[in-house]
C-alpha atoms as a PDB file:
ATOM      1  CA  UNK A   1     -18.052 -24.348  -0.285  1.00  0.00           C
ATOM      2  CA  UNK A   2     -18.241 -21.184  -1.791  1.00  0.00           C
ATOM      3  CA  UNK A   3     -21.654 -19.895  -3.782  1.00  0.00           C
ATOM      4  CA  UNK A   4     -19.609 -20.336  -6.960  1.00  0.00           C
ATOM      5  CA  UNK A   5     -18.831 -23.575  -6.322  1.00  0.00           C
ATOM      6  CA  UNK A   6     -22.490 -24.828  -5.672  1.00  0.00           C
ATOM      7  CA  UNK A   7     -23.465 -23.060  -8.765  1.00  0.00           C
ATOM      8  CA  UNK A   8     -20.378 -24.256 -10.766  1.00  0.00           C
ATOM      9  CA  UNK A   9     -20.712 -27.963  -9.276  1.00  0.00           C
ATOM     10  CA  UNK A  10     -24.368 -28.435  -8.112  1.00  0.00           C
ATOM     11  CA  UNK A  11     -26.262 -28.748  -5.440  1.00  0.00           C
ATOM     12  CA  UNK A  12     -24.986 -29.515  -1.837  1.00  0.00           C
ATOM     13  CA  UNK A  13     -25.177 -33.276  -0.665  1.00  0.00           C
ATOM     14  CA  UNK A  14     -27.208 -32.376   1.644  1.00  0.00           C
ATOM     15  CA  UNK A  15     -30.456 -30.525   0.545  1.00  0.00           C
ATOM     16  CA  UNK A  16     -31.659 -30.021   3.954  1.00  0.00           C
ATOM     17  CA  UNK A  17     -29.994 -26.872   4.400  1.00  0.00           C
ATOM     18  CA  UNK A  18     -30.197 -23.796   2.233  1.00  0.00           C
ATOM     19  CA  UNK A  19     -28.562 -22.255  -0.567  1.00  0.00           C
ATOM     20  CA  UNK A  20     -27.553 -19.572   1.176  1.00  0.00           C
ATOM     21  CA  UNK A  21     -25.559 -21.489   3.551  1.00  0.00           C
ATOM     22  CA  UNK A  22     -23.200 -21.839   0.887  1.00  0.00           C
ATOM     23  CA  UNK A  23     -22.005 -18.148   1.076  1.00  0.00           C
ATOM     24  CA  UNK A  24     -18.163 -18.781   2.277  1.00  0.00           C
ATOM     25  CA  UNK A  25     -17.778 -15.814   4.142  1.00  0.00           C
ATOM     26  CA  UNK A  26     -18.473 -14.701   7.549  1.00  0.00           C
ATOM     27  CA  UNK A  27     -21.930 -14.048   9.306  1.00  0.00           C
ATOM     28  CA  UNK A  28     -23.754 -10.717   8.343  1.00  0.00           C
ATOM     29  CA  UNK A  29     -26.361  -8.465  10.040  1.00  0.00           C
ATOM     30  CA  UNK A  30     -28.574  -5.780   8.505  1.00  0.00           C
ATOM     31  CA  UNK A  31     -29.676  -3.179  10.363  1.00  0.00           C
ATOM     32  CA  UNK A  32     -33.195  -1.119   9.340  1.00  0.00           C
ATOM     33  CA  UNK A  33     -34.955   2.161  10.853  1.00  0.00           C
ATOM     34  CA  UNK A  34     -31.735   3.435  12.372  1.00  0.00           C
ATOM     35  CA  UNK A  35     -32.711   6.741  14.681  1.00  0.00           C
ATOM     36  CA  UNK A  36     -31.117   9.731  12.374  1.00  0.00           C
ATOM     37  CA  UNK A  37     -29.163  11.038  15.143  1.00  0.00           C
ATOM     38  CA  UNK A  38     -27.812   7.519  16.062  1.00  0.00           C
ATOM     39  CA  UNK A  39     -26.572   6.791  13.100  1.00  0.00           C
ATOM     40  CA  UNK A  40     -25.069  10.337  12.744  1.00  0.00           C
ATOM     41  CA  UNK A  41     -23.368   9.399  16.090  1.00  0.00           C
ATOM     42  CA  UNK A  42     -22.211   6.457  15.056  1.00  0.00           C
ATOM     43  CA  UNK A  43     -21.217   8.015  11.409  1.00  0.00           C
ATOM     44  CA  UNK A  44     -19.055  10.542  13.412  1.00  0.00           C
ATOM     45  CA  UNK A  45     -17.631   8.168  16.034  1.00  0.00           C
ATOM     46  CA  UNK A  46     -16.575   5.954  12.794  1.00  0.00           C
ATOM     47  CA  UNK A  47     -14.382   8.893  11.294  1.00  0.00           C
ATOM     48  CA  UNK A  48     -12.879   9.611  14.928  1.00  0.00           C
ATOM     49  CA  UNK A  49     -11.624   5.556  14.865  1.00  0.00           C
ATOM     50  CA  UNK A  50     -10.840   5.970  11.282  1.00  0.00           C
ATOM     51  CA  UNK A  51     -12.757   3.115  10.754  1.00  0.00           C
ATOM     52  CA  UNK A  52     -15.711   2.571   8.457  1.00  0.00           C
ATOM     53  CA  UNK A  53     -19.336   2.484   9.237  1.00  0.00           C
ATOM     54  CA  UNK A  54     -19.723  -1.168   9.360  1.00  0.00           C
ATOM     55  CA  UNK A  55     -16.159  -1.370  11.302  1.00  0.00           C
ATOM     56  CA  UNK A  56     -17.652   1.072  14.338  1.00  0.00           C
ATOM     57  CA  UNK A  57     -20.531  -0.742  14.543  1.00  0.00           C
ATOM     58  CA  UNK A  58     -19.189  -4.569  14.674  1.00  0.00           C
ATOM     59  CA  UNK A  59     -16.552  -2.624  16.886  1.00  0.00           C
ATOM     60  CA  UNK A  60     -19.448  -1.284  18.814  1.00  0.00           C
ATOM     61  CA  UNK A  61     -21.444  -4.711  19.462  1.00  0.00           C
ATOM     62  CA  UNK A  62     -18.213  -6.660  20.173  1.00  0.00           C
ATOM     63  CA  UNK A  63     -17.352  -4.203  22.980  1.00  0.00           C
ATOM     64  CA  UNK A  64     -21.052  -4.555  24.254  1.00  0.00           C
ATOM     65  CA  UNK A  65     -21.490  -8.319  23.450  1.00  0.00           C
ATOM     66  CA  UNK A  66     -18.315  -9.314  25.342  1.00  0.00           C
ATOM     67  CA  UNK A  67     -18.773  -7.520  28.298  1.00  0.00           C
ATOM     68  CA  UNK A  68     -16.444  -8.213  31.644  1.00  0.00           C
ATOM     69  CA  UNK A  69     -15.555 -11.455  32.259  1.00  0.00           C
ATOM     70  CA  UNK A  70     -17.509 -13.295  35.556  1.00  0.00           C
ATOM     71  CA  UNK A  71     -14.157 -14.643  37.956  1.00  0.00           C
ATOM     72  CA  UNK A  72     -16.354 -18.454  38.744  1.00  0.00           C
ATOM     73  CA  UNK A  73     -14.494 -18.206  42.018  1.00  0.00           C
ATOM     74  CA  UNK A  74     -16.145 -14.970  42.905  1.00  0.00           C
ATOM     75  CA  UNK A  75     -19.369 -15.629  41.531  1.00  0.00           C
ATOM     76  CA  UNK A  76     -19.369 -19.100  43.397  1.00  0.00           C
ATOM     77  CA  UNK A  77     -18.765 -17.352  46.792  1.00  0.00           C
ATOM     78  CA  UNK A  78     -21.447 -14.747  46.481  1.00  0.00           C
ATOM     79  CA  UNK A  79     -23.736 -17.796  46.026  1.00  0.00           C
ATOM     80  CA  UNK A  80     -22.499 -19.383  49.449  1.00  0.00           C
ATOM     81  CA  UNK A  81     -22.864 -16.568  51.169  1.00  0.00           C
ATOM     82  CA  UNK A  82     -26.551 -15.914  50.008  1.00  0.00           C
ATOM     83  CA  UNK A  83     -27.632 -19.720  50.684  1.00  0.00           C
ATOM     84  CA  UNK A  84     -26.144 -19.142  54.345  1.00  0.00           C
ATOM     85  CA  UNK A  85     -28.540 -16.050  54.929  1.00  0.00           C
ATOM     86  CA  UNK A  86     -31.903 -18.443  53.687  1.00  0.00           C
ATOM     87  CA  UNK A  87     -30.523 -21.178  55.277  1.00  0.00           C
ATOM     88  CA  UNK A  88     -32.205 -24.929  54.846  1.00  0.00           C
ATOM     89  CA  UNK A  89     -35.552 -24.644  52.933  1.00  0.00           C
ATOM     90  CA  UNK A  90     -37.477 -27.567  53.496  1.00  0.00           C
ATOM     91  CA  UNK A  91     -40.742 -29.240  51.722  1.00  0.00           C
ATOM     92  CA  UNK A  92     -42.592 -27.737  54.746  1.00  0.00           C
ATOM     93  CA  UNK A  93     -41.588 -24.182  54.303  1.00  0.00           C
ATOM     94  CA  UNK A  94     -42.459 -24.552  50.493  1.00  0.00           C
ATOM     95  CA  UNK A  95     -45.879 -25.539  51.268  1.00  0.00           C
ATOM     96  CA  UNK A  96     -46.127 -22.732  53.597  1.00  0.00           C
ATOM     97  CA  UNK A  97     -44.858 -20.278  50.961  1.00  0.00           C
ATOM     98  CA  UNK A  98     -47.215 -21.709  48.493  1.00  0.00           C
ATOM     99  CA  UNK A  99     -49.920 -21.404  50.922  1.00  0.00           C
ATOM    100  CA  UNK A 100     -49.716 -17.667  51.202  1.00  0.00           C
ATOM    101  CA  UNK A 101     -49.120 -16.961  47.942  1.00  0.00           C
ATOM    102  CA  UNK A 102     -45.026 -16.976  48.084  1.00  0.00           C
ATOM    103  CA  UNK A 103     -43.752 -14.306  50.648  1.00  0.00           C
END
């Protein structure tokens, strides 16, 4: 439901959530006391991508956002091999760790 709908037809059903739910568009982000330079950085590295400001910087956070994929199989055996160097840590070891203020 688009803003000009709720204004054209009411109200949502639901009054629990905001008006400006209702916007129909994608999410937006404002961004205050950019660093001069960075923004001149990011102004330049916009007209090298011929893309607008607002492209380079969604551009920008997507690229850092998404980052590299974790393979589960990988990650899974780092974690095996880390529990065999600690080994079995039992109640009594705890206690001992707590004791002296956790090695």
């Amino acid at each position: 439901m688009t803003v000009t709908n709720v204004v054209r037809y009411g109200l949502p059903s639901n009054p629990a959530q905001p008006f400006w739910c209702y916007s129909g568009g994608m999410a937006s982000l404002t961004l205050k006391d950019i660093p001069r330079s960075l923004h001149e950085q990011l102004r330049e590295r916009a007209a090298r991508h011929r893309r607008s400001l607002s492209q380079e910087a969604l551009a920008c956070l997507e690229q850092v956002v998404a980052g590299e994929r974790v393979d589960p199989d990988a990650l899974l055996a780092t974690v095996r091999r880390l529990r065999k160097r600690v080994g079995t840590i039992t109640q009594k070891h705890l206690d001992t760790w707590i004791g002296q203020g956790r090695p």
